[in-house]
Protein backbone atom coordinates (compact mmCIF):
# COMPACT_ATOMS: atom_id res chain seq x y z
CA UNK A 1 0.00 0.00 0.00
CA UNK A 2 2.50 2.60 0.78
CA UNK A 3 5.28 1.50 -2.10
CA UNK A 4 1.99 1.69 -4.41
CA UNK A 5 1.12 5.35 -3.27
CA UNK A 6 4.50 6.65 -2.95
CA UNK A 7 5.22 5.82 -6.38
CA UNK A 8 2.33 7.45 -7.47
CA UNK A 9 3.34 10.57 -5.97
CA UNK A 10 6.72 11.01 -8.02
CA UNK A 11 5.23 11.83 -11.00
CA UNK A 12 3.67 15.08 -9.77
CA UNK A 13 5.25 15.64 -6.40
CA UNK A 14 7.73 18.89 -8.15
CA UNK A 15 4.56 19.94 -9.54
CA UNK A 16 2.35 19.70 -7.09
CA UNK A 17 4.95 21.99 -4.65
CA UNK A 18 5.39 24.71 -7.44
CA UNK A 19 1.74 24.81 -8.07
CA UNK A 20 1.20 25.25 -4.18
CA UNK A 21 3.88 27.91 -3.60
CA UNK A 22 2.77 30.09 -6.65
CA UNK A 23 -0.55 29.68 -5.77
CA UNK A 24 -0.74 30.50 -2.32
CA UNK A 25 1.97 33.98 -3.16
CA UNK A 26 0.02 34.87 -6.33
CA UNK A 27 -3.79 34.57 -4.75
CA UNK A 28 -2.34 36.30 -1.42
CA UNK A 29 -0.86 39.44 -3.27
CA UNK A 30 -4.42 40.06 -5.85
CA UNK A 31 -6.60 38.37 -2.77
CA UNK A 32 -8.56 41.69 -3.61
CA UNK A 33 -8.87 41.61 -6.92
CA UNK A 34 -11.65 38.67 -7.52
CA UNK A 35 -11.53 38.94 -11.69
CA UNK A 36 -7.73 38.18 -11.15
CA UNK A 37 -8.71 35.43 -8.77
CA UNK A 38 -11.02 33.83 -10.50
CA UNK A 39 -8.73 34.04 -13.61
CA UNK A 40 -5.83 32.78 -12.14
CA UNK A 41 -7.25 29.99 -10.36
CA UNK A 42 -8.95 28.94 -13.58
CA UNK A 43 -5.83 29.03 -15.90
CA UNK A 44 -3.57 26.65 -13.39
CA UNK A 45 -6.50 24.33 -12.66
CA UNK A 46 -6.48 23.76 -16.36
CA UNK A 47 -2.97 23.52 -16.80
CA UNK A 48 -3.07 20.58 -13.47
CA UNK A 49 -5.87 19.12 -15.43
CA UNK A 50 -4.26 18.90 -18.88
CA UNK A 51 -1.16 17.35 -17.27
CA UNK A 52 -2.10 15.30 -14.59
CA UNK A 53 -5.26 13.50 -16.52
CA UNK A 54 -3.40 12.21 -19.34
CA UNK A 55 -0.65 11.10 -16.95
CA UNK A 56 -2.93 9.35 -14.84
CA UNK A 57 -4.22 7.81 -17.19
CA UNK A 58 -1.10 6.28 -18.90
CA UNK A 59 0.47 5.34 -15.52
CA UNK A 60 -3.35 3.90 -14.46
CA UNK A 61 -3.35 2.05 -17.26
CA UNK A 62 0.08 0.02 -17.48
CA UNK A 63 0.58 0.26 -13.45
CA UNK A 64 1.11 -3.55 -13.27
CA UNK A 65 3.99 -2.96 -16.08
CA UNK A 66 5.71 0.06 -13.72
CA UNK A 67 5.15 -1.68 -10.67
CA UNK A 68 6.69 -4.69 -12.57
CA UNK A 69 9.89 -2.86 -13.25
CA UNK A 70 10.84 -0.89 -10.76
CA UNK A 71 10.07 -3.28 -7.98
CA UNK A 72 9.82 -6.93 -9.76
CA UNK A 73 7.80 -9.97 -9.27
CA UNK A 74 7.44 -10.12 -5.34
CA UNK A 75 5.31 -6.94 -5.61
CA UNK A 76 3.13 -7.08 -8.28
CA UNK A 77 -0.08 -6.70 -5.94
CA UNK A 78 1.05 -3.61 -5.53
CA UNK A 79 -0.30 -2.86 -9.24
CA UNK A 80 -3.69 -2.21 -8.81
CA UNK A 81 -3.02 0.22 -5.89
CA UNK A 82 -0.28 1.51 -7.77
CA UNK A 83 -3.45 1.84 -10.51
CA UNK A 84 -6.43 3.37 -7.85
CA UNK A 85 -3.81 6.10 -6.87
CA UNK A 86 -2.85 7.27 -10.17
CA UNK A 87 -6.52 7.84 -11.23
CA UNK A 88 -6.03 10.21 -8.08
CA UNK A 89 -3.60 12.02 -8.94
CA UNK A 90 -5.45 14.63 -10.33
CA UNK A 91 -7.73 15.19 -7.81
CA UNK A 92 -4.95 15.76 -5.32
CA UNK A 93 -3.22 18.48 -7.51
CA UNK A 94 -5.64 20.19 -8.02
CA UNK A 95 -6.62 19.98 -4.74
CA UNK A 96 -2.60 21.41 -4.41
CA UNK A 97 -3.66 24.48 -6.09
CA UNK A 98 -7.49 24.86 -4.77
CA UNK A 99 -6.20 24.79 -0.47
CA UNK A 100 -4.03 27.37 -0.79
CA UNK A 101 -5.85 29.44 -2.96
CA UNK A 102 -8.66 28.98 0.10
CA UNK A 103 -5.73 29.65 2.59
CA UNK A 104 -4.69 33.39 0.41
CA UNK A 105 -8.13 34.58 0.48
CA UNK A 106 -8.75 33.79 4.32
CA UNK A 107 -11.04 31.22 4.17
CA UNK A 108 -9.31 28.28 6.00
CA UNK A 109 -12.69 27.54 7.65
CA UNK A 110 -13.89 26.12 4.33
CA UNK A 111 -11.62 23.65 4.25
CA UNK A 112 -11.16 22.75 7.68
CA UNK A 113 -14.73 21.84 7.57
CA UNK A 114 -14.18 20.30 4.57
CA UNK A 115 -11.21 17.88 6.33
CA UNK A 116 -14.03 16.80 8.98
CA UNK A 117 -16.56 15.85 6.54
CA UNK A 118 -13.86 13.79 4.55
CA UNK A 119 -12.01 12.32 8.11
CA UNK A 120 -15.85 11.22 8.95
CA UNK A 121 -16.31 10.04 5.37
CA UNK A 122 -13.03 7.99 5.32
CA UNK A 123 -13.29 6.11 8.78
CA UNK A 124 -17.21 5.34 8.20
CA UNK A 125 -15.84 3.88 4.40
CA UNK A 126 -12.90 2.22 5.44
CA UNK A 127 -14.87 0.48 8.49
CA UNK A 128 -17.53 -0.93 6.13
CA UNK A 129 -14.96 -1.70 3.81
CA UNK A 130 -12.73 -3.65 6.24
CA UNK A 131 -13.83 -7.32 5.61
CA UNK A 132 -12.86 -6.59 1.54
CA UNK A 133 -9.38 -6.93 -0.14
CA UNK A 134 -7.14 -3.59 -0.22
CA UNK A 135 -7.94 -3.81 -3.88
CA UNK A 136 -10.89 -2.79 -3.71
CA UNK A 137 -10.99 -0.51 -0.26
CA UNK A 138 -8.52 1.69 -2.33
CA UNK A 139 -10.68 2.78 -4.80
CA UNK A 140 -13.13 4.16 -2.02
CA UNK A 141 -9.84 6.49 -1.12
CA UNK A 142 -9.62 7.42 -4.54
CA UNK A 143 -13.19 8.15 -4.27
CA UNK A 144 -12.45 10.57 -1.34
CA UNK A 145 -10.22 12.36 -2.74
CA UNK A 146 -12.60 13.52 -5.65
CA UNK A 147 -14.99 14.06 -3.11
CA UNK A 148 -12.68 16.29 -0.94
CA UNK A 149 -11.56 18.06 -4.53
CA UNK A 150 -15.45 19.22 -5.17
CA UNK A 151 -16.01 20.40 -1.81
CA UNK A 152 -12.85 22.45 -1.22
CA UNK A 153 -13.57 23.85 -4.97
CA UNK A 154 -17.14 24.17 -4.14
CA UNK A 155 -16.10 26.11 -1.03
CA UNK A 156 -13.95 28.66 -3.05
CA UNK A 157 -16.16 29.10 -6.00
CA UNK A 158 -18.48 30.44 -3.19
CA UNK A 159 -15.71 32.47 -2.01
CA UNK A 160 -14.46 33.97 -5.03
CA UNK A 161 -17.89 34.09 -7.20
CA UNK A 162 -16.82 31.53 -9.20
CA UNK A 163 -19.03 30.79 -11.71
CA UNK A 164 -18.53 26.91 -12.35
CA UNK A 165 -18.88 27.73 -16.17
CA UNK A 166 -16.29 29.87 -16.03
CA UNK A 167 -13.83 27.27 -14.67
């Protein structure tokens, strides 16, 4: 489980801490200026989304062959986690880019209530998941982390007057 979601997180790991930096700098300095907001926030969610869904994808898609070669035989259970966390990969950078933006224009509240829902969410999932193979309980997590995605983005569309549309 961990092997299979550490590897996952190489791929976007350098981007994921740029996007976060610039984001959280950028948003705080025009945390006034909602056109410039909204604008921003939309062009690097794109540019996460047309990078991270095609390489989720591709790594999703021949994760038994990765897992394969850079660990060998004795781990090739590990390639349908490997598989669950790359379709997440996504979700979590853009959720990179969508906290801090949160975080610049002062509404940590958002997704601190946001964290409860999804801690609640996870345990209640996990625990009726907990008689089925790790296979299959990680696809719930990958679930999560699209759900926690929509909220927190949900919570600053609110905040910024983001028009989904516009997105």
């Amino acid at each position: 489980y961990s092997a299979a979601s550490n590897l996952s997180q190489v791929p976007i790991g350098l981007l994921v801490n740029s996007f976060q930096t610039v984001v959280f700098s950028s948003a705080s300095q025009v945390q006034d200026d909602p056109v410039r907001l909204r604008q921003g926030y939309s062009a690097i969610l794109t540019l996460a989304s047309l990078v991270t869904f095609p390489l989720a994808a591709g790594l999703a898609l021949k994760a038994d062959f990765i897992v394969h070669l850079l660990y060998g035989d004795k781990w090739t259970e590990a390639g349908p986690l490997f598989a669950a966390f790359c379709v997440a990969l996504p979700f979590s950078a853009m959720l990179a880019i969508s906290g801090p933006m949160l975080w610049a224009v002062g509404a940590v509240y958002k997704e601190f209530r946001v964290q409860i829902l999804v801690v609640a969410t996870l345990a209640a999932g996990l625990l009726m998941l907990s008689d089925q193979p790790i296979s299959v309980a990680v696809w719930f997590i990958t679930l999560v982390y699209f759900l926690r995605f929509v909220l927190i983005y949900l919570g600053l569309a609110s905040r910024i007057n983001l028009r989904h549309y516009d997105a």
